[in-house]
Protein backbone atom coordinates (compact mmCIF):
# COMPACT_ATOMS: atom_id res chain seq x y z
CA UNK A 1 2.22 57.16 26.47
CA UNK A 2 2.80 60.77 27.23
CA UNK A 3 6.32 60.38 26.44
CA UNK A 4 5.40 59.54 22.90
CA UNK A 5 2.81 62.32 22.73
CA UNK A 6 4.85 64.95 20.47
CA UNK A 7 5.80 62.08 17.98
CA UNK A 8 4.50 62.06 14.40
CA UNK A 9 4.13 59.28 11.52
CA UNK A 10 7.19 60.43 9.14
CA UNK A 11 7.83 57.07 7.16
CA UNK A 12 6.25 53.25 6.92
CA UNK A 13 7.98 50.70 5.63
CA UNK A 14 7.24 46.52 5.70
CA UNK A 15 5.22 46.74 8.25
CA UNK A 16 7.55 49.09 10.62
CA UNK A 17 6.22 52.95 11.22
CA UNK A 18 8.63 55.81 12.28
CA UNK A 19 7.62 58.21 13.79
CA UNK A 20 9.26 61.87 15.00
CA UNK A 21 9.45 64.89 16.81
CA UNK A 22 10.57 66.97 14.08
CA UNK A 23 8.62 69.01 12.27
CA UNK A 24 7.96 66.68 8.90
CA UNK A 25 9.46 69.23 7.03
CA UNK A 26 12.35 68.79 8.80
CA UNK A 27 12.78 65.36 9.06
CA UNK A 28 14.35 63.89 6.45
CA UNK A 29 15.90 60.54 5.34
CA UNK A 30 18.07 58.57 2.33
CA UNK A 31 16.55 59.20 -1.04
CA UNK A 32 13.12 60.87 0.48
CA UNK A 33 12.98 62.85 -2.78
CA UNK A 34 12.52 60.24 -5.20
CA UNK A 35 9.98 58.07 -6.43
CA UNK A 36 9.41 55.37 -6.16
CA UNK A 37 9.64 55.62 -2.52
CA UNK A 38 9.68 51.65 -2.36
CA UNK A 39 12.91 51.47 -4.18
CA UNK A 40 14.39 54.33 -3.14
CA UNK A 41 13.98 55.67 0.27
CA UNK A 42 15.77 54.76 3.47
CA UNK A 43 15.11 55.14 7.25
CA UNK A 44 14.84 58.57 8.94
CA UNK A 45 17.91 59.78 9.92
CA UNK A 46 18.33 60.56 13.50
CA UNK A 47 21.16 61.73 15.79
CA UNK A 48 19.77 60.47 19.16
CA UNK A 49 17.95 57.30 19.22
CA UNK A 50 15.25 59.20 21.50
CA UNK A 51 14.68 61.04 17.86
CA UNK A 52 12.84 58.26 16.44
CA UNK A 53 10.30 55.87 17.73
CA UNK A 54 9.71 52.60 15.37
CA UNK A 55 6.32 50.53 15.92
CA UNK A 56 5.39 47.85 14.32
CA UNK A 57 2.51 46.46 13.24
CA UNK A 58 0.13 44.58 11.32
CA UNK A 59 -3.16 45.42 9.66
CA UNK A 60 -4.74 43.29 6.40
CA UNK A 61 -7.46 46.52 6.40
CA UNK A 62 -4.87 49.13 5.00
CA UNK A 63 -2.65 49.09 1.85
CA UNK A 64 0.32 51.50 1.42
CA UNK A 65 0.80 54.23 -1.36
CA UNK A 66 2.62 51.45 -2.91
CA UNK A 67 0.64 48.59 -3.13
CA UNK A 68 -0.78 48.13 -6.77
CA UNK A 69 1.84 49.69 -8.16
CA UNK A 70 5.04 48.51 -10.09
CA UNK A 71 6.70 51.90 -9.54
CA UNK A 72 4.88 53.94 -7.48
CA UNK A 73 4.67 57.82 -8.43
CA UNK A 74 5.41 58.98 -4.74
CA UNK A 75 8.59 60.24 -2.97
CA UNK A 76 8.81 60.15 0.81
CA UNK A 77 8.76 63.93 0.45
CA UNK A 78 5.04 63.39 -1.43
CA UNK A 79 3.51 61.84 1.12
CA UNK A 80 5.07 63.66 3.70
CA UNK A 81 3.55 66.63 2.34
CA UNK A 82 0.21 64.62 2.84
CA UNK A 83 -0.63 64.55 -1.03
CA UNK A 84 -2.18 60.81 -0.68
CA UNK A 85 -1.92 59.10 2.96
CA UNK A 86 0.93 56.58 4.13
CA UNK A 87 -2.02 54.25 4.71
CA UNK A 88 -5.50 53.70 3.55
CA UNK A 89 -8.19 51.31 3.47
CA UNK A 90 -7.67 48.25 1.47
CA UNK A 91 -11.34 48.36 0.21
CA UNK A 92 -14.17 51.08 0.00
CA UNK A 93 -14.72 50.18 3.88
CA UNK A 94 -16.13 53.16 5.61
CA UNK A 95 -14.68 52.45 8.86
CA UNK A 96 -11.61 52.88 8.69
CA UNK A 97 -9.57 56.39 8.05
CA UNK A 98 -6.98 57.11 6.19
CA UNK A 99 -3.72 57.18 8.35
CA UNK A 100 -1.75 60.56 6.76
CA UNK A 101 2.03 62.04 7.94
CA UNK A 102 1.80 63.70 10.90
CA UNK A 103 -0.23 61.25 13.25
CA UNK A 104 0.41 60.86 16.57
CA UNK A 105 1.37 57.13 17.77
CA UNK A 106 -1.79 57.51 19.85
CA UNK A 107 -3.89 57.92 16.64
CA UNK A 108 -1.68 55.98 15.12
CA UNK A 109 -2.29 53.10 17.41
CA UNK A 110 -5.86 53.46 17.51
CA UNK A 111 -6.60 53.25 14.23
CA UNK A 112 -4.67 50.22 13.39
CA UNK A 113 -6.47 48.15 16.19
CA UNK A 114 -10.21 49.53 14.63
CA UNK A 115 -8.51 47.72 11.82
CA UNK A 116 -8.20 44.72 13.71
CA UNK A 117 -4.86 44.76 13.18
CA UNK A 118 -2.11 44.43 15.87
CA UNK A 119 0.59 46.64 16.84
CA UNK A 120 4.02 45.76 18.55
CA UNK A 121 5.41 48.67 21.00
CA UNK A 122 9.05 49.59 22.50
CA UNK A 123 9.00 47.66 25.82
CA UNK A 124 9.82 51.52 27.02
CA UNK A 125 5.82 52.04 26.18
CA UNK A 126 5.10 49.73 29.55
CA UNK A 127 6.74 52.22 31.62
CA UNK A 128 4.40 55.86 30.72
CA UNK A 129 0.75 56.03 31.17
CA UNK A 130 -1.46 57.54 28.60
C-alpha cells in the first residue's frame, strides 16, 4: 500500500472513512464548521479523484463522536483538530486505541481488524505492496 502511504483519516461517516493527502488543515468539506457534524457536514471536497481515498469498514468495538448523542457538540473542524478522536472504543476495553485525524490507512487498517472488525479496500489496493 505504498501508494496510500501519505494519506490521512480527514472524515468518517456510516461506516465509510476518507482519507487525504492534504494537510488536515487544509482539507476541507460542506459544512465542516458546524456542529453537529452528523447533520451538517458533507464529503471532502476534492478536485482529482486520486485526492481522496474512501474505505470502508465495519467494527462493533468503536463508536463515533456521535454516537450517544442527539446533537453532538463537534464540527468536522473539532475533530479534525484532534480535540476527541473520529473513533473510540465502544467500552472501557484496553485494547483497542483511539483512531484520531491524521492516521494513516495503514494504521487505520490495522486497528480496525484488532477490533475484529472488517475493512473493504479500492480494488486499486490489490495492485501496491505494503
Amino acid at each position: 500500500m505504498k501508494k496510500y502511504k501519505d494519506y490521512k483519516l480527514c472524515y468518517i461517516d456510516d461506516g465509510m472513512a476518507y482519507f487525504t493527502r492534504k494537510k488536515l488543515s487544509e482539507q476541507w468539506g460542506d459544512d465542516w464548521n458546524d456542529s453537529p457534524y452528523e447533520h451538517n457536514a458533507g464529503e471532502p471536497y476534492y478536485e482529482n479523484k486520486d485526492d481522496i481515498v474512501k474505505i470502508y469498514f465495519k467494527a462493533w468495538g468503536y463508536k463515533e463522536p456521535c454516537d450517544g448523542h442527539y446533537n453532538s457538540p463537534y464540527s468536522v473542524q473539532n475533530i479534525n483538530n484532534m480535540e476527541v478522536p473520529w473513533l473510540e472504543p465502544r467500552y472501557k476495553n484496553e485494547h483497542l486505541a483511539p483512531i484520531f485525524a491524521g492516521c494513516s490507512v495503514n494504521d487505520f487498517i490495522d486497528l480496525i481488524l484488532k477490533a475484529e472488525g472488517e475493512v473493504f479496500v479500492p480494488i486499486s489496493f490489490s495492485n501496491c505492496s505494503k
